[in-house]
N, C-alpha and C. Protein backbone atom coordinates (compact mmCIF):
# COMPACT_ATOMS: atom_id res chain seq x y z
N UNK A 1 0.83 -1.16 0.00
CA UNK A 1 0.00 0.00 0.00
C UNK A 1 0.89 1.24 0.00
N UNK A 2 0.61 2.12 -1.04
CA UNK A 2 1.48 3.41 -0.73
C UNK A 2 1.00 3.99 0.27
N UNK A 3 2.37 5.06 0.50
CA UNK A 3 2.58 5.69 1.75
C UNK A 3 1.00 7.09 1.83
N UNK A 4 0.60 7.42 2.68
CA UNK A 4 -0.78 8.46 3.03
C UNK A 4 -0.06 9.40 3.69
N UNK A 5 -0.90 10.93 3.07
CA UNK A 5 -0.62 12.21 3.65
C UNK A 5 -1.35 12.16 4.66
N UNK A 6 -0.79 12.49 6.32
CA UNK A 6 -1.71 12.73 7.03
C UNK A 6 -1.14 14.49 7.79
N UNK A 7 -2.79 15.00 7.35
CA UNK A 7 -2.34 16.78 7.79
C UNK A 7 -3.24 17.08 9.02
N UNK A 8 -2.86 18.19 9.42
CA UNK A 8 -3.55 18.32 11.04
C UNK A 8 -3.43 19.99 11.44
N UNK A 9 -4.42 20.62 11.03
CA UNK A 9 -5.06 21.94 11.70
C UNK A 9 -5.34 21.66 12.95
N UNK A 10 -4.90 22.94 13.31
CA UNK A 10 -5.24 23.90 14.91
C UNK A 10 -5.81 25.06 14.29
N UNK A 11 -7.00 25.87 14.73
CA UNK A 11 -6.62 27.20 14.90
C UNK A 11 -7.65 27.84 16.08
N UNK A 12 -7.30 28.85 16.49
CA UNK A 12 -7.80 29.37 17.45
C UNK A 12 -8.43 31.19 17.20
N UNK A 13 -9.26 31.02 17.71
CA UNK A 13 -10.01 32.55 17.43
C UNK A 13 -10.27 33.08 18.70
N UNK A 14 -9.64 34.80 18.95
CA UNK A 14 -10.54 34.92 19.88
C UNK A 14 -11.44 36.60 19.08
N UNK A 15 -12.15 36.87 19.57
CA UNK A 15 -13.11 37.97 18.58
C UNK A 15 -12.93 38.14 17.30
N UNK A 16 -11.50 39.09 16.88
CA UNK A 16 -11.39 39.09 15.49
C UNK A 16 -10.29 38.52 15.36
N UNK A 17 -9.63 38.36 16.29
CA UNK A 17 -8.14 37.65 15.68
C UNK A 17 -7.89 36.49 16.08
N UNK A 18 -6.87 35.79 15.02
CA UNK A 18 -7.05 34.35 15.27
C UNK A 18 -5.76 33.81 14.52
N UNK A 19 -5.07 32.68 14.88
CA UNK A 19 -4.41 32.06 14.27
C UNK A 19 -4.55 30.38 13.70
N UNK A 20 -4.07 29.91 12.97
CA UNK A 20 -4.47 28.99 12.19
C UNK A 20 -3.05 27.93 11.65
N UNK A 21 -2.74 26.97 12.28
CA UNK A 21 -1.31 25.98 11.73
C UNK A 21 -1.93 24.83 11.18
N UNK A 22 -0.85 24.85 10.17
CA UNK A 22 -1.48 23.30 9.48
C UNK A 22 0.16 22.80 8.94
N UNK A 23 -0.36 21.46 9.03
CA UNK A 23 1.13 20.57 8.71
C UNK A 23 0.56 19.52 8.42
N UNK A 24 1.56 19.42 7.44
CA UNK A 24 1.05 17.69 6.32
C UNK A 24 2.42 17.49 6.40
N UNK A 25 2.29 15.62 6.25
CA UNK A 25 3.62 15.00 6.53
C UNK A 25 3.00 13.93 5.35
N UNK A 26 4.05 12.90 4.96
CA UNK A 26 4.31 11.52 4.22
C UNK A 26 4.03 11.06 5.08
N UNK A 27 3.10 9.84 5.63
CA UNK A 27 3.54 8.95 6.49
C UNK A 27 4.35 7.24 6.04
N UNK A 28 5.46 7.84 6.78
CA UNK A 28 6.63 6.63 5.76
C UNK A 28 6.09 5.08 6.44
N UNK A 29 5.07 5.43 8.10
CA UNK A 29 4.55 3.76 8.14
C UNK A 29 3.06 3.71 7.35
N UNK A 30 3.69 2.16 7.81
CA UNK A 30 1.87 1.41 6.94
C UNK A 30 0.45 2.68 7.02
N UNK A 31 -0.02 2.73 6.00
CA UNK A 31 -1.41 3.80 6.66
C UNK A 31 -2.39 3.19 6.97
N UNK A 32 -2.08 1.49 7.58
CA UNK A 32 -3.15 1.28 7.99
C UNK A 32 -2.77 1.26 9.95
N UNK A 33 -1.46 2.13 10.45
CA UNK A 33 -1.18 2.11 11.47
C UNK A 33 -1.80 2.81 12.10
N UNK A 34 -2.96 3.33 12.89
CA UNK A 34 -3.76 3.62 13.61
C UNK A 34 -4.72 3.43 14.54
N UNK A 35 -5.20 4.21 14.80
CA UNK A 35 -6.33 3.50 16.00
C UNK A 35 -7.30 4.53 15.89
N UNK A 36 -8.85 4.04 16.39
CA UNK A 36 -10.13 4.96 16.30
C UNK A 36 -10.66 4.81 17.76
N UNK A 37 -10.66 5.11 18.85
CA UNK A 37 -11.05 4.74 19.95
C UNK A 37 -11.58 5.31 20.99
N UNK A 38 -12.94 5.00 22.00
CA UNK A 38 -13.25 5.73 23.11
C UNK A 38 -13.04 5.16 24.56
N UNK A 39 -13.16 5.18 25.23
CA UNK A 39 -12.13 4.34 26.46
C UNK A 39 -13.01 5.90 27.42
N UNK A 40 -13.37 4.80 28.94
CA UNK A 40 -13.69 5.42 30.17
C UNK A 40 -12.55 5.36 30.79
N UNK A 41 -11.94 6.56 31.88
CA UNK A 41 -11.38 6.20 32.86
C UNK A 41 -11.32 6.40 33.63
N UNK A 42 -10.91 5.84 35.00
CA UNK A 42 -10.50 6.41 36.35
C UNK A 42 -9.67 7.31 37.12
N UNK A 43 -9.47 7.12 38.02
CA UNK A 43 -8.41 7.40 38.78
C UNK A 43 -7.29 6.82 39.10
N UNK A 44 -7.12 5.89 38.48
CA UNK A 44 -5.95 5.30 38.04
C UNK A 44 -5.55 5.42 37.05
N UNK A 45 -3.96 5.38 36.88
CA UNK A 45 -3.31 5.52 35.24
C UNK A 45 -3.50 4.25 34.41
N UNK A 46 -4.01 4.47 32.97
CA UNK A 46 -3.82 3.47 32.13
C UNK A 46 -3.23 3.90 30.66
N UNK A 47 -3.01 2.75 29.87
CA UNK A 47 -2.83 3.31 28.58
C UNK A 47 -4.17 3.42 27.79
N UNK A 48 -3.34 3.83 26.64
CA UNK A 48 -4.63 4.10 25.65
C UNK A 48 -4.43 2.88 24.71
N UNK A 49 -5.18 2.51 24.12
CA UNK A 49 -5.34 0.98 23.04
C UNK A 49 -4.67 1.57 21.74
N UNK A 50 -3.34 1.02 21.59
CA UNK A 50 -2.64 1.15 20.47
C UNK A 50 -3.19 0.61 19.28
N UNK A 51 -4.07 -0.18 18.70
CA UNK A 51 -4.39 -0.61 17.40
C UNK A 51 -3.09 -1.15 16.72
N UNK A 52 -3.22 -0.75 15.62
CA UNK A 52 -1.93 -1.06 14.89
C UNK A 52 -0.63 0.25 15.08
N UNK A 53 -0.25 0.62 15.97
CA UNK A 53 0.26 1.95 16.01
C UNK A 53 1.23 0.88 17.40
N UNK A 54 2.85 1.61 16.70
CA UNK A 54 3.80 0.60 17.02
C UNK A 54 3.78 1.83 18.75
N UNK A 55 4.03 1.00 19.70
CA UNK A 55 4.04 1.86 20.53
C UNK A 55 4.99 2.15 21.80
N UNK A 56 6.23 1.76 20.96
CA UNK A 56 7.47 1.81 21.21
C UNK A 56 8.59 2.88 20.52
N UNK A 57 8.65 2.46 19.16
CA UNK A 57 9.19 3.14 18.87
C UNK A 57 8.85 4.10 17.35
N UNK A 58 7.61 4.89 17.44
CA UNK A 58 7.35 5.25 16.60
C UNK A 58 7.27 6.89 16.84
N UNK A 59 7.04 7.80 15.46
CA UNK A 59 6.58 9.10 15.46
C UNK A 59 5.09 8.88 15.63
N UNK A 60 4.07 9.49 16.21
CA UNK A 60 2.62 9.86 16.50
C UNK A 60 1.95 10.91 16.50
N UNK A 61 0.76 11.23 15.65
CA UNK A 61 -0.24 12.58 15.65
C UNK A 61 -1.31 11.67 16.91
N UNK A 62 -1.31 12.47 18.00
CA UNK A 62 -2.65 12.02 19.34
C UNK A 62 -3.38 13.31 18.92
N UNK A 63 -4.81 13.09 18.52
CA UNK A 63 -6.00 13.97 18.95
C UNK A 63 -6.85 12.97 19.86
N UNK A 64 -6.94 13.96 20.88
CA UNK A 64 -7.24 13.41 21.72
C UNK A 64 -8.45 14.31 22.99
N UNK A 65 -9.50 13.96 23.17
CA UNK A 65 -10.87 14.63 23.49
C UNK A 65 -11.31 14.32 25.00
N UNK A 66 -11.56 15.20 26.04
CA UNK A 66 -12.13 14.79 27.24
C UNK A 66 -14.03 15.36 26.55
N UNK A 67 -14.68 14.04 26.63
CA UNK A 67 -15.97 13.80 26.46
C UNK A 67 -16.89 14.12 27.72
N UNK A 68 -16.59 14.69 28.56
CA UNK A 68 -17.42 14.78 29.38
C UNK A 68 -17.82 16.62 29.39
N UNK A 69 -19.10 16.46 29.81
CA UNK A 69 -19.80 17.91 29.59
C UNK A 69 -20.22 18.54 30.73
N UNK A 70 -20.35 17.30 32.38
CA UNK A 70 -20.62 17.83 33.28
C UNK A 70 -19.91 17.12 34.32
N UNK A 71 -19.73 17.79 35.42
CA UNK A 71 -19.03 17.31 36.94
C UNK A 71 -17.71 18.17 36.82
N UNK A 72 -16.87 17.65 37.22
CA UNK A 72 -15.53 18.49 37.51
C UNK A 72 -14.18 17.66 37.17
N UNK A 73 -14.38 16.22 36.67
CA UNK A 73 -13.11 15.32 36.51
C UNK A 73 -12.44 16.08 35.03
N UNK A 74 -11.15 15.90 35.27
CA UNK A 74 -10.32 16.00 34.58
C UNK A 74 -9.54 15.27 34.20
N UNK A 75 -9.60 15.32 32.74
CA UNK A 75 -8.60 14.14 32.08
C UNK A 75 -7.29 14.50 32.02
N UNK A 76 -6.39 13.95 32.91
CA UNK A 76 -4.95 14.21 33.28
C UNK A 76 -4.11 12.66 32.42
N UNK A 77 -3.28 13.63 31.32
CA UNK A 77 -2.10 13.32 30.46
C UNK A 77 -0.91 12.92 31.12
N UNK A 78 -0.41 11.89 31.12
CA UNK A 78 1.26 11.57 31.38
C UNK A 78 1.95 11.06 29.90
N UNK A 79 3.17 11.70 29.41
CA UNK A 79 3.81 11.51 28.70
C UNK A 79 5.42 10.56 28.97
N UNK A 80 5.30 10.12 30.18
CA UNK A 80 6.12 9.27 30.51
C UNK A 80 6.08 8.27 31.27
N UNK A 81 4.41 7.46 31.08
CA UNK A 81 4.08 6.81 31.61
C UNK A 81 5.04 4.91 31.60
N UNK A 82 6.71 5.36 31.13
CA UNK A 82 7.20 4.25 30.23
C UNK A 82 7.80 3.49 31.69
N UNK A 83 8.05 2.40 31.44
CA UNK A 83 8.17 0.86 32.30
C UNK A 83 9.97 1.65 33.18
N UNK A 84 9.82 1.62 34.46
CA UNK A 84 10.75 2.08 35.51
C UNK A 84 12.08 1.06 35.23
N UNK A 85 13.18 1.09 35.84
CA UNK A 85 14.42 0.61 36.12
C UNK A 85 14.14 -0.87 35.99
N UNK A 86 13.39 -1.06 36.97
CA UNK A 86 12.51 -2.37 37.51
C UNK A 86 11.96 -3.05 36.78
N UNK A 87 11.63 -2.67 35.97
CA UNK A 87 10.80 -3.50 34.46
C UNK A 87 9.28 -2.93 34.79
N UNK A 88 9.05 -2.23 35.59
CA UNK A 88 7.20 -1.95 36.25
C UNK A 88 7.12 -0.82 35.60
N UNK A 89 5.56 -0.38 35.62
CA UNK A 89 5.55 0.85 35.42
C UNK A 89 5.27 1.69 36.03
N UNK A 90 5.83 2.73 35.54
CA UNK A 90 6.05 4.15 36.16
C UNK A 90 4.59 4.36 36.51
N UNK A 91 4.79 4.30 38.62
CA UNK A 91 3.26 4.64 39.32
C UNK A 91 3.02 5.95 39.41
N UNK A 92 3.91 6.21 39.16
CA UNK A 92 3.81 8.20 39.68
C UNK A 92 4.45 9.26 38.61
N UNK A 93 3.45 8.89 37.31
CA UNK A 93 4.67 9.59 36.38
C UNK A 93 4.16 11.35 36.43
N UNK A 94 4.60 12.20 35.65
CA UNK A 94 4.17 13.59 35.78
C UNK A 94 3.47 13.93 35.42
N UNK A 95 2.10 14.66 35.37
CA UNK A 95 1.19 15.24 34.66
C UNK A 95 1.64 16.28 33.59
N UNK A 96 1.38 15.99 32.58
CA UNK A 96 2.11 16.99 31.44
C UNK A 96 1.02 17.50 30.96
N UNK A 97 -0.12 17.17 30.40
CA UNK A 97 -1.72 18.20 30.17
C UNK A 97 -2.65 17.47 30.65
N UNK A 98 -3.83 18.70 31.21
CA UNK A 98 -4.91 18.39 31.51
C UNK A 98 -5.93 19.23 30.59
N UNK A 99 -7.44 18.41 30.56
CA UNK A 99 -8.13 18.58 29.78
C UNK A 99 -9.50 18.64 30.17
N UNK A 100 -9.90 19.93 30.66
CA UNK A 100 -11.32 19.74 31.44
C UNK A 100 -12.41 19.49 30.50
N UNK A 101 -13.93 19.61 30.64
CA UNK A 101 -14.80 19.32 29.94
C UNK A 101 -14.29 20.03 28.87
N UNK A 102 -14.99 18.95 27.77
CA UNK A 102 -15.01 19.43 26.31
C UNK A 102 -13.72 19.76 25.43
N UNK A 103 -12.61 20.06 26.37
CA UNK A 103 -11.60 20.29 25.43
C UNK A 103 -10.53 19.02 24.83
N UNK A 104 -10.21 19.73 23.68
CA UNK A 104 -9.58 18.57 22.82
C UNK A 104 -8.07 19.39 22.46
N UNK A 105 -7.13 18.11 22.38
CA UNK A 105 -5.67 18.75 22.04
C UNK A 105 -4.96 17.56 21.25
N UNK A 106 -4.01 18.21 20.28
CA UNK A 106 -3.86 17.82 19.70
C UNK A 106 -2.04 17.78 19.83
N UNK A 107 -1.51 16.37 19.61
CA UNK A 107 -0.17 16.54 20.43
C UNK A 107 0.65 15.59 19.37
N UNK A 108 2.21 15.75 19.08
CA UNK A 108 3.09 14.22 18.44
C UNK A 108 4.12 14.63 19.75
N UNK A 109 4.33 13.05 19.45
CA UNK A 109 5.26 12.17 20.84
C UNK A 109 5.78 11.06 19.77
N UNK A 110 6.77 10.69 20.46
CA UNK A 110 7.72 9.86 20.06
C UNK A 110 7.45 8.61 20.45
N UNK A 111 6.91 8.44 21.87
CA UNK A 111 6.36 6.72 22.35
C UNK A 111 5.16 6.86 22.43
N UNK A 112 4.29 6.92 21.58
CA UNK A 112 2.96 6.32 22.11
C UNK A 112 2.69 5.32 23.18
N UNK A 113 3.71 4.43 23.45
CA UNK A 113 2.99 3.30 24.83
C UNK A 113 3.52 4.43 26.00
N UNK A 114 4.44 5.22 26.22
CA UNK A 114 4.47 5.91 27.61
C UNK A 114 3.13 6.94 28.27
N UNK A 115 2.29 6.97 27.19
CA UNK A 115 1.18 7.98 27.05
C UNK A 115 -0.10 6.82 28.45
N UNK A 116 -0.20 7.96 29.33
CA UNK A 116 -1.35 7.19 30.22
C UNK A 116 -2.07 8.56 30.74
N UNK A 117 -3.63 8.05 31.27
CA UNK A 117 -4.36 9.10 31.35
C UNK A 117 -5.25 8.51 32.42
N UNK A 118 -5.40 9.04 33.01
CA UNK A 118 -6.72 9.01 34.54
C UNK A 118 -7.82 10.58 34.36
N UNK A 119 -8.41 10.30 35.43
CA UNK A 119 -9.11 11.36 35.91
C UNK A 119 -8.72 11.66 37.40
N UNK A 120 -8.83 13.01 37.69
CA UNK A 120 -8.61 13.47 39.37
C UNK A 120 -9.64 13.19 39.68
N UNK A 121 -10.90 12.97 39.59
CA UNK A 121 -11.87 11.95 40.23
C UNK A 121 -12.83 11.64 39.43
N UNK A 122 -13.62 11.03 40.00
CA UNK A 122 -14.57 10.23 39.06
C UNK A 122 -14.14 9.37 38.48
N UNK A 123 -15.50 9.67 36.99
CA UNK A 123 -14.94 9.01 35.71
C UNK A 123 -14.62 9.84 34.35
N UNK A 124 -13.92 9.88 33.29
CA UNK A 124 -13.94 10.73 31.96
C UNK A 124 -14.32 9.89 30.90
N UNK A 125 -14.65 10.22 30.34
CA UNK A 125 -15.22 9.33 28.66
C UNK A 125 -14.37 10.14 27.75
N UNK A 126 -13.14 9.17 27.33
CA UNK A 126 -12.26 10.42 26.67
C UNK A 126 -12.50 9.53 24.72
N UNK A 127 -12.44 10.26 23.86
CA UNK A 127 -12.22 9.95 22.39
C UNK A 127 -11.15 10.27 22.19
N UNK A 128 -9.88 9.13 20.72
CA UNK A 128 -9.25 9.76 20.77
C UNK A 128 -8.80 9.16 19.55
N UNK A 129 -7.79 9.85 18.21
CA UNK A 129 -7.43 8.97 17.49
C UNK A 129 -5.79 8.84 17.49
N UNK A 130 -5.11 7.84 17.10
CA UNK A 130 -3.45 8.14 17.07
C UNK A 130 -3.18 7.44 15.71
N UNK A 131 -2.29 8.76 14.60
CA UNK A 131 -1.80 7.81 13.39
C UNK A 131 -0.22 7.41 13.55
N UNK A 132 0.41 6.88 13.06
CA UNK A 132 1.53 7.05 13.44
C UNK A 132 2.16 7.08 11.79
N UNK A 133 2.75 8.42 11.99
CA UNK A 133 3.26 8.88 10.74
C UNK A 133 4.88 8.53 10.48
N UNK A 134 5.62 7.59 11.29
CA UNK A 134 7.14 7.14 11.16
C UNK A 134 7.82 6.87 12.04
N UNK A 135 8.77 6.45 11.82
CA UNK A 135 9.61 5.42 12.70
C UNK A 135 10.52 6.59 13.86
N UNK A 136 10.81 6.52 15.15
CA UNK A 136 11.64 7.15 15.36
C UNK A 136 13.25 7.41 14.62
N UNK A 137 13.57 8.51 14.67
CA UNK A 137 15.39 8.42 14.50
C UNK A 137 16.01 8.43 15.39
């Protein structure tokens, strides 16, 4: 299968002014490396369901959505959720973004498997998709 353009707008408005980024890449992996997925979570850290999206050592586009519209949980991001000294994983990794109701962000990372997400309480209903557009260097 040939290689797929995958491109990815942001833009943001506030009254009249506004800015707008867009970036298109080759993706040099398979384009059928992805995932489409919605996942509840807790208060505990978990990962997100890799699909076909290598999740070790790859480049990654995460859009990624906190679905909830009411209460107060927040969907809290770790970007280094990756396996400790010990071979375990990292119980206490850092919060790198949070995402209260409704908002969505859009992020590339290098390990998709270190990526884990909870809520500060409750539950979150988060959506999210990940392509993975190439191999690390």
């Amino acid at each position: 299968m040939a290689a797929k353009t995958v491109t990815h707008t942001v833009s943001l408005t506030v009254d009249n002014v506004s800015l707008s980024l867009t970036d298109s890449s080759v993706a040099t992996a398979n384009p059928t490396d992805y995932v489409l997925a919605s996942q509840s979570v807790s208060t505990s850290y978990e990962a997100l369901d890799d699909g076909d999206v290598d999740p070790a050592s790859c480049l990654v586009m995460l859009l990624i959505k906190n679905e909830n519209t009411t209460g107060s949980s927040e969907l809290q991001l770790s970007l280094d959720g990756h396996l400790a000294d010990d071979g375990d994983i990292n119980t206490n990794p850092t919060i790198h973004l949070v995402l209260h109701n409704g908002q969505t962000n859009l992020i590339s990372i290098e390990n998709y498997g270190n990526v884990r997400v909870k809520s500060n309480t409750g539950t979150v209903n988060v959506s999210y998709m990940a392509v993975q557009i190439g191999a690390n260097s």
